[in-house]
C-alpha atoms as a PDB file:
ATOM      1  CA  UNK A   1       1.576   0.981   1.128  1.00  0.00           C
ATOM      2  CA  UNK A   2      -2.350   1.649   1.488  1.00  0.00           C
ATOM      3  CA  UNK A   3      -4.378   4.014   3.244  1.00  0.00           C
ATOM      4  CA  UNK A   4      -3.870   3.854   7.199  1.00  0.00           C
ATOM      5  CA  UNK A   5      -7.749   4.067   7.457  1.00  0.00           C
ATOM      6  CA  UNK A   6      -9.504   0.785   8.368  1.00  0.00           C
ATOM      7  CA  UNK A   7      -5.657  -0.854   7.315  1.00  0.00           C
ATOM      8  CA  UNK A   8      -5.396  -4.264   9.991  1.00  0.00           C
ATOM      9  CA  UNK A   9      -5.063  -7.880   8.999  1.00  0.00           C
ATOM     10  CA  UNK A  10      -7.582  -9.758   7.109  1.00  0.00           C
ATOM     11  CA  UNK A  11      -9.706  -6.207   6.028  1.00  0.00           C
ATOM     12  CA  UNK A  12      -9.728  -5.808   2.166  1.00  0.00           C
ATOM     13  CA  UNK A  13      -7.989  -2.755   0.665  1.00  0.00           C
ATOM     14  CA  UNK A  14      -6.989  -0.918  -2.483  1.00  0.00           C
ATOM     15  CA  UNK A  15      -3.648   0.775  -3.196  1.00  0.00           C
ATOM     16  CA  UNK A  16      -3.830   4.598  -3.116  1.00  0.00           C
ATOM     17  CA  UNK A  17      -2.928   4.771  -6.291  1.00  0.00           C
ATOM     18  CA  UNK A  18      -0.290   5.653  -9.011  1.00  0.00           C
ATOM     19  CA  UNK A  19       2.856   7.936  -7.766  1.00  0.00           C
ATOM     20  CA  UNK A  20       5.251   9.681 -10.207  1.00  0.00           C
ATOM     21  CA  UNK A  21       7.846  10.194  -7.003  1.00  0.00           C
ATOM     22  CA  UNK A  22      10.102   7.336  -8.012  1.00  0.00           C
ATOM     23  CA  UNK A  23      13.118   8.427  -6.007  1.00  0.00           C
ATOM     24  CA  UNK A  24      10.667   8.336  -2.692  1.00  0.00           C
ATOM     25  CA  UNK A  25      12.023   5.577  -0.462  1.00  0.00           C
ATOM     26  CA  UNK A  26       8.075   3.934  -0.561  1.00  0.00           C
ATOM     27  CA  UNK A  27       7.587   3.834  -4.361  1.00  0.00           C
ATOM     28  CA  UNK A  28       8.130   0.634  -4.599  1.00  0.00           C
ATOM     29  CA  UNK A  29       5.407  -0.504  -2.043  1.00  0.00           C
ATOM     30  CA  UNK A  30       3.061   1.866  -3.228  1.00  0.00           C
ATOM     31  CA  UNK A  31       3.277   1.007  -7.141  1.00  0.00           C
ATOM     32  CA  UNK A  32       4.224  -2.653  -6.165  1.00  0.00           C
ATOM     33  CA  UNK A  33       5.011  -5.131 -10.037  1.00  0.00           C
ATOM     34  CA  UNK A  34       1.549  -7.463 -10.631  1.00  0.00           C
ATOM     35  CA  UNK A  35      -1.053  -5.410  -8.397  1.00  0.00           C
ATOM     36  CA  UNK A  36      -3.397  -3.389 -10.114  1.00  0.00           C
ATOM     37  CA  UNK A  37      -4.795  -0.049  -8.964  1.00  0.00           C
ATOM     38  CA  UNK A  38      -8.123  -1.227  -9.916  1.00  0.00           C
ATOM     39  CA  UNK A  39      -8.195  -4.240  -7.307  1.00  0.00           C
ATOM     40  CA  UNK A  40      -9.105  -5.032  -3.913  1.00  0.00           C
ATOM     41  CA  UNK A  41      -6.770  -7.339  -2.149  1.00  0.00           C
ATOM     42  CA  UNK A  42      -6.925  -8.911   1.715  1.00  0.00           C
ATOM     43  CA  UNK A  43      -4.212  -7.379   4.197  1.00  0.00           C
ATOM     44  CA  UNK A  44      -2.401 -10.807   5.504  1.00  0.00           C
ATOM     45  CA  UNK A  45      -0.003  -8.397   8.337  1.00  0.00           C
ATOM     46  CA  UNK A  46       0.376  -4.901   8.990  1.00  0.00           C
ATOM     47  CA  UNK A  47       3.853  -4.227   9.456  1.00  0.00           C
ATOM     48  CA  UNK A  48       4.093  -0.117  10.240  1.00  0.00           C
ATOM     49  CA  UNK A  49       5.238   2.633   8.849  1.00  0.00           C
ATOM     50  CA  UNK A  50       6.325   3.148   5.426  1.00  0.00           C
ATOM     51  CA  UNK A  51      10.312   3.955   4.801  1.00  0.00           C
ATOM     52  CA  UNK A  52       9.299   7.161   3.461  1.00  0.00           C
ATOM     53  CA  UNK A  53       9.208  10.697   5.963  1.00  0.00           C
ATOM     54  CA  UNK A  54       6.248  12.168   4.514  1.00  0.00           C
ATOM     55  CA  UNK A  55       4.777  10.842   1.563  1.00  0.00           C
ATOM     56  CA  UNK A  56       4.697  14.017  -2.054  1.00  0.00           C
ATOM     57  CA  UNK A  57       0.981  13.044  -2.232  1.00  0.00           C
ATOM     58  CA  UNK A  58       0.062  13.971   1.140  1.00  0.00           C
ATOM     59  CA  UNK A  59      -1.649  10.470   1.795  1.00  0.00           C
ATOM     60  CA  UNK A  60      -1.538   8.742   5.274  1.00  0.00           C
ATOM     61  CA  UNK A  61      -0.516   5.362   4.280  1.00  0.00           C
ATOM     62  CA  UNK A  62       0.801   2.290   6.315  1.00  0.00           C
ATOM     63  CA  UNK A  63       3.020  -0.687   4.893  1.00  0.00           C
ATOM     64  CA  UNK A  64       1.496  -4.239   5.212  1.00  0.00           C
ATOM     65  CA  UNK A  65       1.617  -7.352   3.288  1.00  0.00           C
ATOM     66  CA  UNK A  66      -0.837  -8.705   1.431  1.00  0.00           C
ATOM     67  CA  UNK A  67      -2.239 -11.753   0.915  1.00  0.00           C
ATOM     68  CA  UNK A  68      -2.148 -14.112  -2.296  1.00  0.00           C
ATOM     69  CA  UNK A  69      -4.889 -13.369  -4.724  1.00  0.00           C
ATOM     70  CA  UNK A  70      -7.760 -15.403  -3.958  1.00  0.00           C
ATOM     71  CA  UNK A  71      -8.947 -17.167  -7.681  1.00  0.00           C
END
C-alpha cells in the first residue's frame, strides 16, 4: 500500500510509512518484509483498493505491485 496520490504504473513512490495496526487486514502491504521506509521504488501495476475498510492512520492509500529494485 502507498499513497493514492500520483500512484499509476511506472511513477516512483515511497511507502507511507510504519503502522502499529497489525491486526488491520493491509498491514502486511503497508509494512511489506525487505522494503525500507526510507526508499523510493517504481510502481510495476496498480491493482486497487487495499483489503482494509478504512485504514487507523487516516491515509488514502492504494495497493500496487512494485517493481524489482533497480541496482
Amino acid at each position: 500500500n502507498v499513497p493514492s496520490r500520483g500512484s499509476y504504473a511506472g511513477s516512483k513512490t515511497a511507502l507511507a510509512g510504519p503502522c502499529p495496526y497489525t491486526e488491520c487486514p493491509s498491514h502486511e502491504y503497508c509494512v511489506p518484509e525487505g522494503a525500507d521506509f526510507d526508499t523510493e521504488y517504481r510502481i510495476r501495476e496498480v491493482v486497487g483498493d487495499p483489503p482494509h475498510e478504512y485504514c487507523h492512520l487516516d491515509r488514502d492509500l492504494t495497493l500496487v505491485e512494485l517493481a524489482p529494485g533497480e541496482e
